[in-house]
C-alpha atoms as a PDB file:
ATOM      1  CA  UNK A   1      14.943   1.047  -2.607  1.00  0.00           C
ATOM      2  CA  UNK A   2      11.698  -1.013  -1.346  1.00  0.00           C
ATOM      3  CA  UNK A   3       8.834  -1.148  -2.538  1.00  0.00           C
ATOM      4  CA  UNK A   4       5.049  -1.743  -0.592  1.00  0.00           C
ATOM      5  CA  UNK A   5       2.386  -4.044  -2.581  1.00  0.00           C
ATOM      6  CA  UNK A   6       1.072  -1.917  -4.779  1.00  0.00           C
ATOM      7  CA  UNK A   7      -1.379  -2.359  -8.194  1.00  0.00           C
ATOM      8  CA  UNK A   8      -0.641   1.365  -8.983  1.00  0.00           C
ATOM      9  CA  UNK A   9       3.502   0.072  -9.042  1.00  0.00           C
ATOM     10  CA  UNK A  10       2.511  -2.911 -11.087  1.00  0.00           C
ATOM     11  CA  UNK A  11       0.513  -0.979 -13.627  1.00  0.00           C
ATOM     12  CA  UNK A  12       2.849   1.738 -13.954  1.00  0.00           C
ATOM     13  CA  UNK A  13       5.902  -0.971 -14.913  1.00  0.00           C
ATOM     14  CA  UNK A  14       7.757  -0.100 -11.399  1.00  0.00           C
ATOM     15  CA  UNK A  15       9.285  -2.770 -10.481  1.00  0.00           C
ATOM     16  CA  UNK A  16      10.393  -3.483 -14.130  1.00  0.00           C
ATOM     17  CA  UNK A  17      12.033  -0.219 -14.574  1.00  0.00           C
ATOM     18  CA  UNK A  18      13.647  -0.265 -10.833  1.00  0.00           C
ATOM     19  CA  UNK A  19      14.871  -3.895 -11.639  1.00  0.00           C
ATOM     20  CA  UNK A  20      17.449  -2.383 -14.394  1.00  0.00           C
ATOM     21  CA  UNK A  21      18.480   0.950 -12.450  1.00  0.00           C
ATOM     22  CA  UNK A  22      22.090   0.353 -10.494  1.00  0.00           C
ATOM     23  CA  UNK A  23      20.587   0.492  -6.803  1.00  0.00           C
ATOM     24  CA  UNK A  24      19.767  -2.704  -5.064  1.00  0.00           C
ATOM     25  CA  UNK A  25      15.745  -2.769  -5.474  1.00  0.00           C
ATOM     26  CA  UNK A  26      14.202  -5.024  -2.359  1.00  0.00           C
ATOM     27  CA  UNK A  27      10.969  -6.769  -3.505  1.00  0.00           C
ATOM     28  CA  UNK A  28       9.295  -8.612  -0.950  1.00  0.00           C
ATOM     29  CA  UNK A  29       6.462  -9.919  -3.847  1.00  0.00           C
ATOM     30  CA  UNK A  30       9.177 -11.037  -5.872  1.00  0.00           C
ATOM     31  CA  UNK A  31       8.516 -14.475  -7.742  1.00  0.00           C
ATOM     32  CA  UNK A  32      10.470 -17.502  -6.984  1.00  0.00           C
ATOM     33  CA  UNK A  33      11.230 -16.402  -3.503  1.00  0.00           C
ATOM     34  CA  UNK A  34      10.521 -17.762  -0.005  1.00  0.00           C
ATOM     35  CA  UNK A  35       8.231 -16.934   2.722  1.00  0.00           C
ATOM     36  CA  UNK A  36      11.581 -16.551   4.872  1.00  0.00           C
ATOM     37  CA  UNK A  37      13.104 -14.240   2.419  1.00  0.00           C
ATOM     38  CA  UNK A  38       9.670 -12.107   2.195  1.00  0.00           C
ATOM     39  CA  UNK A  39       9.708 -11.200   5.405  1.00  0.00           C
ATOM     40  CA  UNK A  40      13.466 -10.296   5.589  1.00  0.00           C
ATOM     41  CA  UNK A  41      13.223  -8.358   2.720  1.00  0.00           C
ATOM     42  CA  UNK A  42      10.105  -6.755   4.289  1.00  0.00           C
ATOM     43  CA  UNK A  43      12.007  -5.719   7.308  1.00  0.00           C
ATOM     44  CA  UNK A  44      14.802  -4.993   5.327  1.00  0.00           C
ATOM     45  CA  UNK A  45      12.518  -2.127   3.324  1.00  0.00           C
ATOM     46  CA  UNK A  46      12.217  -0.555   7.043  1.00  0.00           C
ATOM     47  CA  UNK A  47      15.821   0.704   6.869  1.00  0.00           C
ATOM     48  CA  UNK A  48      16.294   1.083   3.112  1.00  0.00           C
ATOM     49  CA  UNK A  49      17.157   4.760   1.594  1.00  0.00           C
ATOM     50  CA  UNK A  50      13.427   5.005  -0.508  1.00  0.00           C
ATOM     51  CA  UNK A  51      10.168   3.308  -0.045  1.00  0.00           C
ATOM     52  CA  UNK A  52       7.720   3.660  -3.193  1.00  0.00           C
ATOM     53  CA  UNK A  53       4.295   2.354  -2.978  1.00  0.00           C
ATOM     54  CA  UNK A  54       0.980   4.124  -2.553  1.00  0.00           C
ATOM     55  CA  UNK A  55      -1.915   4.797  -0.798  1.00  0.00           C
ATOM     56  CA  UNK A  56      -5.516   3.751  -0.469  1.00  0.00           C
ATOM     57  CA  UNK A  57      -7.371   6.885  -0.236  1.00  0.00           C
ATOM     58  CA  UNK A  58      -6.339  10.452  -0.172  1.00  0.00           C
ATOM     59  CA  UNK A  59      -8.811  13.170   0.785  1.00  0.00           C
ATOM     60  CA  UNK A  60      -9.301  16.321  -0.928  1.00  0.00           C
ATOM     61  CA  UNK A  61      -7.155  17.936   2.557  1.00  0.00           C
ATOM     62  CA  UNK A  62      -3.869  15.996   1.759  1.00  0.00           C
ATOM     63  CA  UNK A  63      -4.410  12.929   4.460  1.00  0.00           C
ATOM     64  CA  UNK A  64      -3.431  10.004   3.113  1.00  0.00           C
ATOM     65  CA  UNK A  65      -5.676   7.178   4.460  1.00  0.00           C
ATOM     66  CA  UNK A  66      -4.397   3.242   4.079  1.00  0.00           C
ATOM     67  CA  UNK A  67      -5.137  -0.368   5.534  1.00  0.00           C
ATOM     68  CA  UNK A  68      -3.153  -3.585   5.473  1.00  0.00           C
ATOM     69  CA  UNK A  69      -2.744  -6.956   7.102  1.00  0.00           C
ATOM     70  CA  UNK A  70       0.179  -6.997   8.134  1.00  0.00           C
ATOM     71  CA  UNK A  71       1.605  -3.532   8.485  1.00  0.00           C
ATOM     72  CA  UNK A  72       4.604  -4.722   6.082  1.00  0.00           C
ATOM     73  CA  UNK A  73       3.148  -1.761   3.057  1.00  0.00           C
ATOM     74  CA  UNK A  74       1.939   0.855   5.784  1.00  0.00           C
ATOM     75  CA  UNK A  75       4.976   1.348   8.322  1.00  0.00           C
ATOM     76  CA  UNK A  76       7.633   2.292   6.176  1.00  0.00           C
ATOM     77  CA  UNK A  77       5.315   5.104   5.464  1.00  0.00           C
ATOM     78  CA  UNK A  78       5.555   6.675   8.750  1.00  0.00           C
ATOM     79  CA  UNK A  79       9.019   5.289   9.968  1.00  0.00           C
ATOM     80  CA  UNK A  80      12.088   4.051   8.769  1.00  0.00           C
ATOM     81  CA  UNK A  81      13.281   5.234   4.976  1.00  0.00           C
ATOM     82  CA  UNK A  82      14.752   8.016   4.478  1.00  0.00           C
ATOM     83  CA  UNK A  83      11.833   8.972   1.453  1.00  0.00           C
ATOM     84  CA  UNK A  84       8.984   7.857   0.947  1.00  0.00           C
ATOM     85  CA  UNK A  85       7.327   8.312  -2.347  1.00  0.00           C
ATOM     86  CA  UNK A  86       4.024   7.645  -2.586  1.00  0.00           C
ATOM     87  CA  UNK A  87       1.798   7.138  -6.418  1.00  0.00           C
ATOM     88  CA  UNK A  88      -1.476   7.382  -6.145  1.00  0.00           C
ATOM     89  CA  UNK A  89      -4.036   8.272  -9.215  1.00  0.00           C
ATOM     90  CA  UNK A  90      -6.964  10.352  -9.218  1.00  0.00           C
ATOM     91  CA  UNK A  91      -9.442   8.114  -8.723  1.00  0.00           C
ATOM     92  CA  UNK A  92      -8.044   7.606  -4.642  1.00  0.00           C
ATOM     93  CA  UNK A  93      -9.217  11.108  -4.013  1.00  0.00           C
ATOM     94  CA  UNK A  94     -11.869  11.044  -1.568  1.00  0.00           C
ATOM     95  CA  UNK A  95     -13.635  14.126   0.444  1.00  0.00           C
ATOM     96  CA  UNK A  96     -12.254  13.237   3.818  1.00  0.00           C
ATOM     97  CA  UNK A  97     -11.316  10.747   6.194  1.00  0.00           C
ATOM     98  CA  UNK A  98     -14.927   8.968   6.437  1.00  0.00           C
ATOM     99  CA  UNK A  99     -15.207   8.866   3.247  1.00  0.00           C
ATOM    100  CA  UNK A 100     -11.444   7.294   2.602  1.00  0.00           C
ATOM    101  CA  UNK A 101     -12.799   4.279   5.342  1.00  0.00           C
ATOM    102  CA  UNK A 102     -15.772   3.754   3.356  1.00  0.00           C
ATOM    103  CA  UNK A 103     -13.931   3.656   0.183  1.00  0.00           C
ATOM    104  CA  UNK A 104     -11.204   1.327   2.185  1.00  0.00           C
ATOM    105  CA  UNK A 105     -14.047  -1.118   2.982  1.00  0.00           C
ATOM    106  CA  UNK A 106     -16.507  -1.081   0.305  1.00  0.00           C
ATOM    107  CA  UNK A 107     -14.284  -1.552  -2.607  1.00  0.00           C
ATOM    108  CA  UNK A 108     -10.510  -1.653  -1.780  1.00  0.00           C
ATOM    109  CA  UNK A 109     -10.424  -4.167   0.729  1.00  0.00           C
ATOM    110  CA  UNK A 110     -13.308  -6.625  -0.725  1.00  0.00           C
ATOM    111  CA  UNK A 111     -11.551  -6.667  -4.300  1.00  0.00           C
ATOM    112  CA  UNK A 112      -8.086  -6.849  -3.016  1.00  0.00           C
ATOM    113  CA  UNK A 113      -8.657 -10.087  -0.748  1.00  0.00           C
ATOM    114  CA  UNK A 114     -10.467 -11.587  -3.949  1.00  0.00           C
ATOM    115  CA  UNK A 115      -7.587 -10.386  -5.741  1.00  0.00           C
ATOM    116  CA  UNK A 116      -5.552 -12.118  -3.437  1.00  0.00           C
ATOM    117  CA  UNK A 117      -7.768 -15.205  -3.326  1.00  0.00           C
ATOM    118  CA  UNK A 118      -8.038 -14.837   0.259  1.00  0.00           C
ATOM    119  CA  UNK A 119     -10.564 -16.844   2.467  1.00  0.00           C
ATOM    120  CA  UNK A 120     -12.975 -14.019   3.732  1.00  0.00           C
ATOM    121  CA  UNK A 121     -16.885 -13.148   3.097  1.00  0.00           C
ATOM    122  CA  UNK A 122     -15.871  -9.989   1.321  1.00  0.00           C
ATOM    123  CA  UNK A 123     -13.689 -11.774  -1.061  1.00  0.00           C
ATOM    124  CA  UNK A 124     -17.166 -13.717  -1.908  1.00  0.00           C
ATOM    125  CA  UNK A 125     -19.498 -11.135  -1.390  1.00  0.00           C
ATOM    126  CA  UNK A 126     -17.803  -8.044  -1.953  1.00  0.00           C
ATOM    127  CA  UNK A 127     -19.033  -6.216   0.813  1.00  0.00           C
ATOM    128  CA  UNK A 128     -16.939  -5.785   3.956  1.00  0.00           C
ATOM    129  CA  UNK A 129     -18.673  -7.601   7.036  1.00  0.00           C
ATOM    130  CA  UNK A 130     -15.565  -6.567   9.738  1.00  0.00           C
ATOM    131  CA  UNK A 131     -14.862 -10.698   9.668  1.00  0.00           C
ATOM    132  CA  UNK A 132     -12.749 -11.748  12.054  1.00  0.00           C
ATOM    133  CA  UNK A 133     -10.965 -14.444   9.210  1.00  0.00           C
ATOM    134  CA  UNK A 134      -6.917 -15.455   9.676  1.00  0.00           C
ATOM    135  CA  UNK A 135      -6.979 -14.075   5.959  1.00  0.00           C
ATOM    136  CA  UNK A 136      -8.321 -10.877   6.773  1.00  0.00           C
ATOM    137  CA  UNK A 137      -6.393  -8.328   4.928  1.00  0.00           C
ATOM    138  CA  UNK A 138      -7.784  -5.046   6.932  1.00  0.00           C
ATOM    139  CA  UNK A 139      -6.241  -5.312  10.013  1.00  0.00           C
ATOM    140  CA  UNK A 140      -4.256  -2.113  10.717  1.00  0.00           C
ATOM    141  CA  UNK A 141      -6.131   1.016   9.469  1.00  0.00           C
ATOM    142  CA  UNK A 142      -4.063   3.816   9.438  1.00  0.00           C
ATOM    143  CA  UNK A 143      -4.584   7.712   8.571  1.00  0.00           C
ATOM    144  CA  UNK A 144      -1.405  10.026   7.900  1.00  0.00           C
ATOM    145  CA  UNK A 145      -2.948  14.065   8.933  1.00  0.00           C
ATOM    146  CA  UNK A 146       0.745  15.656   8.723  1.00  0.00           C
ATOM    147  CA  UNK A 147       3.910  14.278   7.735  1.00  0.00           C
ATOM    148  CA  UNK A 148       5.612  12.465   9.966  1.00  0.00           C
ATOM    149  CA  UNK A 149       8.842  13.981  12.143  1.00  0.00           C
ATOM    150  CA  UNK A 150      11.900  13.282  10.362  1.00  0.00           C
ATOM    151  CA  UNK A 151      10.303  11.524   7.273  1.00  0.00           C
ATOM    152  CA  UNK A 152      10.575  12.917   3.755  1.00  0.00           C
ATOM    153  CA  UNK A 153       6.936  12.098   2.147  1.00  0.00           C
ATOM    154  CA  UNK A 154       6.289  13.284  -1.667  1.00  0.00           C
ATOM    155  CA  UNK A 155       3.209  12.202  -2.904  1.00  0.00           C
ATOM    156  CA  UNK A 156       2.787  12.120  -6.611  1.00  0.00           C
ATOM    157  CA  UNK A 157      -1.068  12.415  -7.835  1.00  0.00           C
ATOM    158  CA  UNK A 158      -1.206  11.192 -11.721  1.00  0.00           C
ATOM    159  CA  UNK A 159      -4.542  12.289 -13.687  1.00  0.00           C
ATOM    160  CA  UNK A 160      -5.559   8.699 -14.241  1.00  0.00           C
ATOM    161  CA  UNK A 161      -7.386   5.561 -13.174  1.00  0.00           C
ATOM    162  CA  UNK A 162      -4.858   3.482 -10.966  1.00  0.00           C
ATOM    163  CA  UNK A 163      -4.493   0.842  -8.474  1.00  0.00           C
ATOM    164  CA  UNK A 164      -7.922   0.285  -6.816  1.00  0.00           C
END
């Protein structure tokens, strides 16, 4: 099982619980490990049985609306696992898919690169200014209509406040 980067995961004890269950749990954000073994493990999540992580935004329709830097958290998504389990809470519910983007870029992706301590202007401002920094964290922006072929997607909605 993999898991994508996730503050919904973190505040829900994920990674705790999946630690002490008998599968092998792959956990690229792991502490103590090495940029190397980050991005094996991320690759690694590509062909594992079950991804868990969780979305950005999800409209009132069902899309499921997400950005990321790398692509590490968002492709496993579409391709590659067998399931795919996404957590979100209530408060990524959005209208539809403009409204996800502006949600994405006004708050998401401003307090997640502070979060992060990245080197942008919307980790210092907190307003997205479409920077073109090496620490930019928004660079794939990606919206899921449908399922995709041959991918099991389950999408749990929990009546709370979680993740950003």
């Amino acid at each position: 099982m993999g898991v994508g980067g996730s503050l919904t995961l973190i505040q829900l004890g994920f990674h705790e619980a999946a630690q002490k269950r008998p599968f092998r749990f792959l956990n690229p954000f792991a502490k103590g490990i090495t940029p190397e073994e980050t991005m094996r493990i991320r690759r690694e999540i590509l062909t594992a049985d079950i991804f868990v992580g969780s979305s950005n935004a999800v409209t009132e329709d069902g899309k499921l609306f997400n950005i990321d830097a790398t692509g590490n958290r968002i492709a496993p998504m579409m391709f590659g696992p067998k399931k795919v389990i996404l957590i979100c809470g209530v408060n990524k519910i959005v209208k539809d898919l403009d409204e996800a983007e502006k949600r994405v870029r006004q708050w998401v992706a401003p307090q997640n690169a502070k979060r992060l301590n990245r080197k942008t202007p919307c980790a210092e401002t907190g307003v997205c200014s479409d920077c073109s920094s090496p620490e930019r964290i928004c660079n794939i922006f990606v919206a899921l209509v449908k399922k995709p072929v041959r991918t099991d997607v389950t999408v749990i909605l929990i009546g709370q406040t979680l993740g950003m």
